[in-house]
C-alpha atoms as a PDB file:
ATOM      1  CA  UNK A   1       0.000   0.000   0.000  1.00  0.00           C
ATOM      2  CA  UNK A   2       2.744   2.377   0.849  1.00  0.00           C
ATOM      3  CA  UNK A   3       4.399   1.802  -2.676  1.00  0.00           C
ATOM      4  CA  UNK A   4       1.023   2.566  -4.436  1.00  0.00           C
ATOM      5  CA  UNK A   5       0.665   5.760  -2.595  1.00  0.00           C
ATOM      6  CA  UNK A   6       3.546   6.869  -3.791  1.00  0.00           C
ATOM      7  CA  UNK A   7       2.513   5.550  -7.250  1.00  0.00           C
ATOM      8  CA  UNK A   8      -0.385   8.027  -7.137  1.00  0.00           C
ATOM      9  CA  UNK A   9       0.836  10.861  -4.583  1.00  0.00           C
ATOM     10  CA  UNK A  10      -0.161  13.996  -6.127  1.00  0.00           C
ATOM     11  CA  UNK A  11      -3.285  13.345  -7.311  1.00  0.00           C
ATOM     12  CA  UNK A  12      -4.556   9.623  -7.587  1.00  0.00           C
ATOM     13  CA  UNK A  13      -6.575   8.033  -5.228  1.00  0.00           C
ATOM     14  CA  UNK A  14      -5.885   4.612  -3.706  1.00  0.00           C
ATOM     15  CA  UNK A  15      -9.461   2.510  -1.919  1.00  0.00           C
ATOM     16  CA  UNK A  16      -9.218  -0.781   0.734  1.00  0.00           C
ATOM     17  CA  UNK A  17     -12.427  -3.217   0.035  1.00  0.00           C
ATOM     18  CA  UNK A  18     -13.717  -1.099  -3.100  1.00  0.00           C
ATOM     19  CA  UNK A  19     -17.667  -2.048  -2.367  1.00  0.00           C
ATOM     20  CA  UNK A  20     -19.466  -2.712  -6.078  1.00  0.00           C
ATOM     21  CA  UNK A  21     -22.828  -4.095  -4.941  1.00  0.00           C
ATOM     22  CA  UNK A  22     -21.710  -7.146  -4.253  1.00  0.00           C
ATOM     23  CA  UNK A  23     -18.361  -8.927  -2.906  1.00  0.00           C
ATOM     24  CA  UNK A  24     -15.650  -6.142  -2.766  1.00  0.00           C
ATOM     25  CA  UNK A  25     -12.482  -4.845  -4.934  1.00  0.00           C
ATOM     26  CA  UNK A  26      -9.227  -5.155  -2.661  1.00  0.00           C
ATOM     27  CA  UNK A  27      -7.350  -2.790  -3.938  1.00  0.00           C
ATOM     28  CA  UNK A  28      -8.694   0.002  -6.193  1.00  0.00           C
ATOM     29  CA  UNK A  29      -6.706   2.630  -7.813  1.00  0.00           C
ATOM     30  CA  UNK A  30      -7.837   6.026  -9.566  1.00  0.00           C
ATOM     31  CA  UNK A  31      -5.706   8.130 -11.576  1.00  0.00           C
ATOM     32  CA  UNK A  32      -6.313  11.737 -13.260  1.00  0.00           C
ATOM     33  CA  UNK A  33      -5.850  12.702 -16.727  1.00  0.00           C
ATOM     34  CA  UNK A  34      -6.970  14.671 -19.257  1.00  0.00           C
ATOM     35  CA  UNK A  35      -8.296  13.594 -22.379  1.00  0.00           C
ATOM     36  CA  UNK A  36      -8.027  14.658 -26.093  1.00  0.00           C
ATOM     37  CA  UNK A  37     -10.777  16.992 -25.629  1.00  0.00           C
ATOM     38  CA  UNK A  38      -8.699  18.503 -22.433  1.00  0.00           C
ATOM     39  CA  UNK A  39     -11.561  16.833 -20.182  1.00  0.00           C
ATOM     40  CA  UNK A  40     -10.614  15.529 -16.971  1.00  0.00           C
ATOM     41  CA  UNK A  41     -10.978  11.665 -16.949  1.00  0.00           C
ATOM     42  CA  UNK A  42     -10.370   9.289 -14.359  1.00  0.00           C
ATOM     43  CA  UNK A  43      -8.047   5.586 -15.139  1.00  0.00           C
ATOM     44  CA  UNK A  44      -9.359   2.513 -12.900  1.00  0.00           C
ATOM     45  CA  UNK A  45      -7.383  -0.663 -11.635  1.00  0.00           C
ATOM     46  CA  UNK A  46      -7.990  -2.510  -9.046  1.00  0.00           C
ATOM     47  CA  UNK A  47      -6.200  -5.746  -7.859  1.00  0.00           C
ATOM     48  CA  UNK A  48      -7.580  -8.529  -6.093  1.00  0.00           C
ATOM     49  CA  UNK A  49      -6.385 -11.020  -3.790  1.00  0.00           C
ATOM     50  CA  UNK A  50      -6.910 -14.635  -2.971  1.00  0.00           C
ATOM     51  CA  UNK A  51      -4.705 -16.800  -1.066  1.00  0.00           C
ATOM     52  CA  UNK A  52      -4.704 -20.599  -1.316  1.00  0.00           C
ATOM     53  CA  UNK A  53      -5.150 -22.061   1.941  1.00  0.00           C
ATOM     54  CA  UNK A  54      -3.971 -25.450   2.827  1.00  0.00           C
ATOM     55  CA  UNK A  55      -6.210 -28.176   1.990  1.00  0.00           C
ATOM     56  CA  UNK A  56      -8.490 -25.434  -0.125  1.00  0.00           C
ATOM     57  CA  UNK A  57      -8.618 -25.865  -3.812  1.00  0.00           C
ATOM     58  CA  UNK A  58      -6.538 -23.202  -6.307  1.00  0.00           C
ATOM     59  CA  UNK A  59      -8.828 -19.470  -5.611  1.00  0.00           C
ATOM     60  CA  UNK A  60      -7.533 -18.954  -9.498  1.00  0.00           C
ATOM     61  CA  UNK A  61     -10.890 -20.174 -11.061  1.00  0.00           C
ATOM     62  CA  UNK A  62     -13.174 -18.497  -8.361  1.00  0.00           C
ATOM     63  CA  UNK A  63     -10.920 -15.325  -8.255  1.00  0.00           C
ATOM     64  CA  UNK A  64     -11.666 -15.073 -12.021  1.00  0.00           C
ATOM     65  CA  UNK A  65     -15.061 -15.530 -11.759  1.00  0.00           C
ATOM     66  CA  UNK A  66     -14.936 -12.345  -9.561  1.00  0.00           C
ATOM     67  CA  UNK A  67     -13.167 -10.214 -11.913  1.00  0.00           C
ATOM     68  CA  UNK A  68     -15.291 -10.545 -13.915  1.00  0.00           C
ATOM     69  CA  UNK A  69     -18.313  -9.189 -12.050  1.00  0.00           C
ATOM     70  CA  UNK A  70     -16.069  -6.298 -11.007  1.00  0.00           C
ATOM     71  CA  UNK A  71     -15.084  -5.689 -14.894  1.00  0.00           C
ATOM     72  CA  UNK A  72     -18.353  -5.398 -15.952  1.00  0.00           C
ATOM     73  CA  UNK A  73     -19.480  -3.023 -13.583  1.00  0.00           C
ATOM     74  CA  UNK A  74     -16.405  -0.767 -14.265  1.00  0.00           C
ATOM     75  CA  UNK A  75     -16.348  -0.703 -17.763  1.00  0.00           C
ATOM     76  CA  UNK A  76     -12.577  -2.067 -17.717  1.00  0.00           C
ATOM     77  CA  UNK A  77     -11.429  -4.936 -20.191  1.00  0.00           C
ATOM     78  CA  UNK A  78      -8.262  -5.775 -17.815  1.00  0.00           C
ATOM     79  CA  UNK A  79      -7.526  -6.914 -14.132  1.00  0.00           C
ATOM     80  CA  UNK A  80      -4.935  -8.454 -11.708  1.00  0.00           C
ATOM     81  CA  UNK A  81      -5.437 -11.242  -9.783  1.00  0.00           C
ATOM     82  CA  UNK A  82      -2.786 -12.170  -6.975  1.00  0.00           C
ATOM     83  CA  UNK A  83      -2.676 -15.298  -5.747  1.00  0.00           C
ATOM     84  CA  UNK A  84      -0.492 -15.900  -2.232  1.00  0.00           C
ATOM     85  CA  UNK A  85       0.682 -19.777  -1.755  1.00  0.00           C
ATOM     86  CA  UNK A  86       0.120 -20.708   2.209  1.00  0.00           C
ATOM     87  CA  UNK A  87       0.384 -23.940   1.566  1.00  0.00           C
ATOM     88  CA  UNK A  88       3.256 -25.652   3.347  1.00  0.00           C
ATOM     89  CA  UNK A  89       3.514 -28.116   0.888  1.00  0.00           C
ATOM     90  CA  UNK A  90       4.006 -25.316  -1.851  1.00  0.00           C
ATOM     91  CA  UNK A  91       7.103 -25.121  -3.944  1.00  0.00           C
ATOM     92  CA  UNK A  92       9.833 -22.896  -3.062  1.00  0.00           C
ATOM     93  CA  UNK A  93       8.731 -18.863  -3.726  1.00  0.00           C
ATOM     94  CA  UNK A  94      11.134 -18.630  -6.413  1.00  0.00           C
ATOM     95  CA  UNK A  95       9.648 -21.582  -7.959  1.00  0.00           C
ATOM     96  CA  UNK A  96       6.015 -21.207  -7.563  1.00  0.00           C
ATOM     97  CA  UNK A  97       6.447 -17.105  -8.495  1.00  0.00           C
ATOM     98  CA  UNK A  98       5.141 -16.450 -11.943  1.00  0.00           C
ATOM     99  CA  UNK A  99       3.279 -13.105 -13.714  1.00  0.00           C
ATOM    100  CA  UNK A 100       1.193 -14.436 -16.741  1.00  0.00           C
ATOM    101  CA  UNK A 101      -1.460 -13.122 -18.861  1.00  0.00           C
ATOM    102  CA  UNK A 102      -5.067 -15.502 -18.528  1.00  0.00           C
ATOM    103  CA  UNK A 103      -8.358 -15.048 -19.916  1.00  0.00           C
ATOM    104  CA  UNK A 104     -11.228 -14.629 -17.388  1.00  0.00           C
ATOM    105  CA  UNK A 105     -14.650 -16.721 -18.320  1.00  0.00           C
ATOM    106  CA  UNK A 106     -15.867 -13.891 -20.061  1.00  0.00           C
ATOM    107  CA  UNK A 107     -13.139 -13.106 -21.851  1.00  0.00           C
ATOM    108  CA  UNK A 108     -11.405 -10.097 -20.101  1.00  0.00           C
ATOM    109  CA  UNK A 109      -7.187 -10.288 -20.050  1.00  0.00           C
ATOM    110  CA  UNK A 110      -6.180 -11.171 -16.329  1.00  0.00           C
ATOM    111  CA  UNK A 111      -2.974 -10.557 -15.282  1.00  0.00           C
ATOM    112  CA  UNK A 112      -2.311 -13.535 -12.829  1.00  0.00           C
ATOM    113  CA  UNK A 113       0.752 -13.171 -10.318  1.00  0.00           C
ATOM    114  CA  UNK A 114       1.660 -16.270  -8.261  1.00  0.00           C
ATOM    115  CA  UNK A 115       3.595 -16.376  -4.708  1.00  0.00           C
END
């Protein structure tokens, strides 16, 4: 959080638990800028976070499944989707780290990061 405040100091605004009628953004961030026309616009992105729990299946499939409620109701065509690895039998974080671009169900681009 302290990195993205920095990110947007001066102008963007960073939300906790983003409510959007139902279930909730984690992380949503809102940038200023001006448009062709020299109107003010606002740029969205939020991240989400799941965390797979021992003896809990992968949150990748269900995590998706939320984006893609939260990318309809924002207009946006592209999300993130971290996914922390509890389990103890997990591979090594070097190992199990990975950024990679995924399709949601409905067809939005995810970016999925693994750790």
């Amino acid at each position: 959080m302290a990195w993205l405040h920095r990110v947007v100091n001066g102008g963007g605004v960073i939300d906790r638990e983003y409510a959007l009628g139902r279930g909730r953004i984690d992380i949503c961030v809102q940038w200023p800028y001006t448009d062709a026309d020299g109107k003010r616009c606002w740029q969205w992105e939020d991240i989400e976070f799941k965390v797979h729990q021992p003896r809990q299946p992968d949150p990748v499939e269900d995590g998706l499944h939320q984006l893609d409620g939260y990318l309809d109701r924002l207009d946006l065509s592209h999300d993130t989707l971290i996914v922390f690895d509890r389990r103890p039998t997990a591979p090594h974080l070097l190992e199990r780290s990975a950024i990679e671009q995924v399709t949601s169900p409905r067809g939005h681009a995810v970016t999925l990061v693994r750790a």
